[in-house]
C-alpha atoms as a PDB file:
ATOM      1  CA  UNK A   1       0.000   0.000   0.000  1.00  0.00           C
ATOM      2  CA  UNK A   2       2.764   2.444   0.640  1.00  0.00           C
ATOM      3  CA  UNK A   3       4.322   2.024  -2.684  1.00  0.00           C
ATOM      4  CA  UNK A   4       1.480   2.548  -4.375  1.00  0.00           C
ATOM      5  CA  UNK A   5       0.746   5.547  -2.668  1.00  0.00           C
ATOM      6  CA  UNK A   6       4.548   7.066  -2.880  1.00  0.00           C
ATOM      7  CA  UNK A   7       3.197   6.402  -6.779  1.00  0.00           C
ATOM      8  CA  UNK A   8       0.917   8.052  -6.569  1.00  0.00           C
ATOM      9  CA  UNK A   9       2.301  11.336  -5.067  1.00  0.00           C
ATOM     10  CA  UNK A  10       5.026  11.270  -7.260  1.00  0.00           C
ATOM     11  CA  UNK A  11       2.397  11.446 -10.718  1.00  0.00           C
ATOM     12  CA  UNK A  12       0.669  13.848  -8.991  1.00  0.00           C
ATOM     13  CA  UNK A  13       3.453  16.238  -8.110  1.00  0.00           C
ATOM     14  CA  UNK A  14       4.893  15.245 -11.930  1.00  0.00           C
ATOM     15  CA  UNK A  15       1.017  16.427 -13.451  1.00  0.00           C
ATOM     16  CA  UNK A  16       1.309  19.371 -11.064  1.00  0.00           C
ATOM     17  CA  UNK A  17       4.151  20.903 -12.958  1.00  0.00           C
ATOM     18  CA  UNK A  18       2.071  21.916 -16.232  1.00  0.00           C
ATOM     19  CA  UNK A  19      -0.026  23.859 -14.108  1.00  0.00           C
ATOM     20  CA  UNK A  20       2.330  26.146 -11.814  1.00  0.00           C
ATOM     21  CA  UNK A  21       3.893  28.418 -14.593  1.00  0.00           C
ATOM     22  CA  UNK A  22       3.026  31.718 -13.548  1.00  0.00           C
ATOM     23  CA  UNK A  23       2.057  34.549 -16.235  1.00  0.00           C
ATOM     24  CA  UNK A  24       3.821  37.729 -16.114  1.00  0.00           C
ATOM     25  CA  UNK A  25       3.263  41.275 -17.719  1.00  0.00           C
ATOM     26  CA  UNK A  26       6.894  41.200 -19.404  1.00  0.00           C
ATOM     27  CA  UNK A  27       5.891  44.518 -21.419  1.00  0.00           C
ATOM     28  CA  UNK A  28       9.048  46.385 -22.931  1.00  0.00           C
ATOM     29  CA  UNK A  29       8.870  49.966 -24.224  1.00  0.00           C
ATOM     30  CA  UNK A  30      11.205  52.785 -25.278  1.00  0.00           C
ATOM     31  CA  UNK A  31      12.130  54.546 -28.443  1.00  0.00           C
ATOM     32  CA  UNK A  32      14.983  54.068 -31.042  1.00  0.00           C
ATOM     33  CA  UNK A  33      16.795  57.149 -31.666  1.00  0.00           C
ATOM     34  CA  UNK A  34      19.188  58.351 -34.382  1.00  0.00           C
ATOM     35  CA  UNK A  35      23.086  58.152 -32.712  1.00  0.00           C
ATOM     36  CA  UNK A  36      24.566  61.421 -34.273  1.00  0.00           C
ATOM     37  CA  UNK A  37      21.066  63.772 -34.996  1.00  0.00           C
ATOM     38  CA  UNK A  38      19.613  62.773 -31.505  1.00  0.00           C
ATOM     39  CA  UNK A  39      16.136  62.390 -33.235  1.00  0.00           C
ATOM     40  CA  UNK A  40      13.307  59.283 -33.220  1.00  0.00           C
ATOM     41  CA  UNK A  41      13.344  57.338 -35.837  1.00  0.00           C
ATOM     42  CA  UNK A  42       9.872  55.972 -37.312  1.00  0.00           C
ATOM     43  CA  UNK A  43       8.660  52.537 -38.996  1.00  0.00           C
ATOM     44  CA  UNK A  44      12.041  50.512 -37.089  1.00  0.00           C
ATOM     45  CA  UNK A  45      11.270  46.736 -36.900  1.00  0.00           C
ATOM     46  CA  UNK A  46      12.136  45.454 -33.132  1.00  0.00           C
ATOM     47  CA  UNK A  47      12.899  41.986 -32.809  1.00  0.00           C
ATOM     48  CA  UNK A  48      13.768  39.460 -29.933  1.00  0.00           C
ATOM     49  CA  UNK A  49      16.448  37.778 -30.943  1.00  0.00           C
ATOM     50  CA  UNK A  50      16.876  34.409 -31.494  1.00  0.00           C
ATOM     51  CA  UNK A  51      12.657  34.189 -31.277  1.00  0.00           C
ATOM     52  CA  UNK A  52      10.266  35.710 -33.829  1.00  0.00           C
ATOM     53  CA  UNK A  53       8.397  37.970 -31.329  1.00  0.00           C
ATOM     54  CA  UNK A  54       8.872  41.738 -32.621  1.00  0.00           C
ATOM     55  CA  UNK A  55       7.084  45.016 -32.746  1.00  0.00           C
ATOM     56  CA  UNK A  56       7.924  48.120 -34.796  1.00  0.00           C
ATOM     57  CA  UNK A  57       8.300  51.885 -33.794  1.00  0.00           C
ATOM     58  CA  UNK A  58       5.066  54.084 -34.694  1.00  0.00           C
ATOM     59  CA  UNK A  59       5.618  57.367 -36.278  1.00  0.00           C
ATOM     60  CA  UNK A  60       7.088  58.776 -33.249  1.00  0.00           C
ATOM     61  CA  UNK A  61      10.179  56.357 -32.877  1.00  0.00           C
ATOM     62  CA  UNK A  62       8.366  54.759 -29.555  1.00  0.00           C
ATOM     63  CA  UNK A  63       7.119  50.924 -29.399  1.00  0.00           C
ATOM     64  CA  UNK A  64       5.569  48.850 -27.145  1.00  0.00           C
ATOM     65  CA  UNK A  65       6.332  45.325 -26.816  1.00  0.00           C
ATOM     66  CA  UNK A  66       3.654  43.191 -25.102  1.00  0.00           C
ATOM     67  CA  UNK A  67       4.078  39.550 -23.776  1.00  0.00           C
ATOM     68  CA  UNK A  68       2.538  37.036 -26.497  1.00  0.00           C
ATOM     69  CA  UNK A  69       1.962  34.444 -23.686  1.00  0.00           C
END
Protein backbone atom coordinates (compact mmCIF):
# COMPACT_ATOMS: atom_id res chain seq x y z
CA UNK A 1 0.00 0.00 0.00
CA UNK A 2 2.76 2.44 0.64
CA UNK A 3 4.32 2.02 -2.68
CA UNK A 4 1.48 2.55 -4.37
CA UNK A 5 0.75 5.55 -2.67
CA UNK A 6 4.55 7.07 -2.88
CA UNK A 7 3.20 6.40 -6.78
CA UNK A 8 0.92 8.05 -6.57
CA UNK A 9 2.30 11.34 -5.07
CA UNK A 10 5.03 11.27 -7.26
CA UNK A 11 2.40 11.45 -10.72
CA UNK A 12 0.67 13.85 -8.99
CA UNK A 13 3.45 16.24 -8.11
CA UNK A 14 4.89 15.24 -11.93
CA UNK A 15 1.02 16.43 -13.45
CA UNK A 16 1.31 19.37 -11.06
CA UNK A 17 4.15 20.90 -12.96
CA UNK A 18 2.07 21.92 -16.23
CA UNK A 19 -0.03 23.86 -14.11
CA UNK A 20 2.33 26.15 -11.81
CA UNK A 21 3.89 28.42 -14.59
CA UNK A 22 3.03 31.72 -13.55
CA UNK A 23 2.06 34.55 -16.24
CA UNK A 24 3.82 37.73 -16.11
CA UNK A 25 3.26 41.28 -17.72
CA UNK A 26 6.89 41.20 -19.40
CA UNK A 27 5.89 44.52 -21.42
CA UNK A 28 9.05 46.38 -22.93
CA UNK A 29 8.87 49.97 -24.22
CA UNK A 30 11.20 52.78 -25.28
CA UNK A 31 12.13 54.55 -28.44
CA UNK A 32 14.98 54.07 -31.04
CA UNK A 33 16.79 57.15 -31.67
CA UNK A 34 19.19 58.35 -34.38
CA UNK A 35 23.09 58.15 -32.71
CA UNK A 36 24.57 61.42 -34.27
CA UNK A 37 21.07 63.77 -35.00
CA UNK A 38 19.61 62.77 -31.50
CA UNK A 39 16.14 62.39 -33.24
CA UNK A 40 13.31 59.28 -33.22
CA UNK A 41 13.34 57.34 -35.84
CA UNK A 42 9.87 55.97 -37.31
CA UNK A 43 8.66 52.54 -39.00
CA UNK A 44 12.04 50.51 -37.09
CA UNK A 45 11.27 46.74 -36.90
CA UNK A 46 12.14 45.45 -33.13
CA UNK A 47 12.90 41.99 -32.81
CA UNK A 48 13.77 39.46 -29.93
CA UNK A 49 16.45 37.78 -30.94
CA UNK A 50 16.88 34.41 -31.49
CA UNK A 51 12.66 34.19 -31.28
CA UNK A 52 10.27 35.71 -33.83
CA UNK A 53 8.40 37.97 -31.33
CA UNK A 54 8.87 41.74 -32.62
CA UNK A 55 7.08 45.02 -32.75
CA UNK A 56 7.92 48.12 -34.80
CA UNK A 57 8.30 51.88 -33.79
CA UNK A 58 5.07 54.08 -34.69
CA UNK A 59 5.62 57.37 -36.28
CA UNK A 60 7.09 58.78 -33.25
CA UNK A 61 10.18 56.36 -32.88
CA UNK A 62 8.37 54.76 -29.55
CA UNK A 63 7.12 50.92 -29.40
CA UNK A 64 5.57 48.85 -27.14
CA UNK A 65 6.33 45.32 -26.82
CA UNK A 66 3.65 43.19 -25.10
CA UNK A 67 4.08 39.55 -23.78
CA UNK A 68 2.54 37.04 -26.50
CA UNK A 69 1.96 34.44 -23.69
Amino acid sequence: MKKILWVFVILLSFSMTGFSQEKTDANIFGHVINKNSKEHIPFINILIKGTTIGTATDETGHYYLVDPY
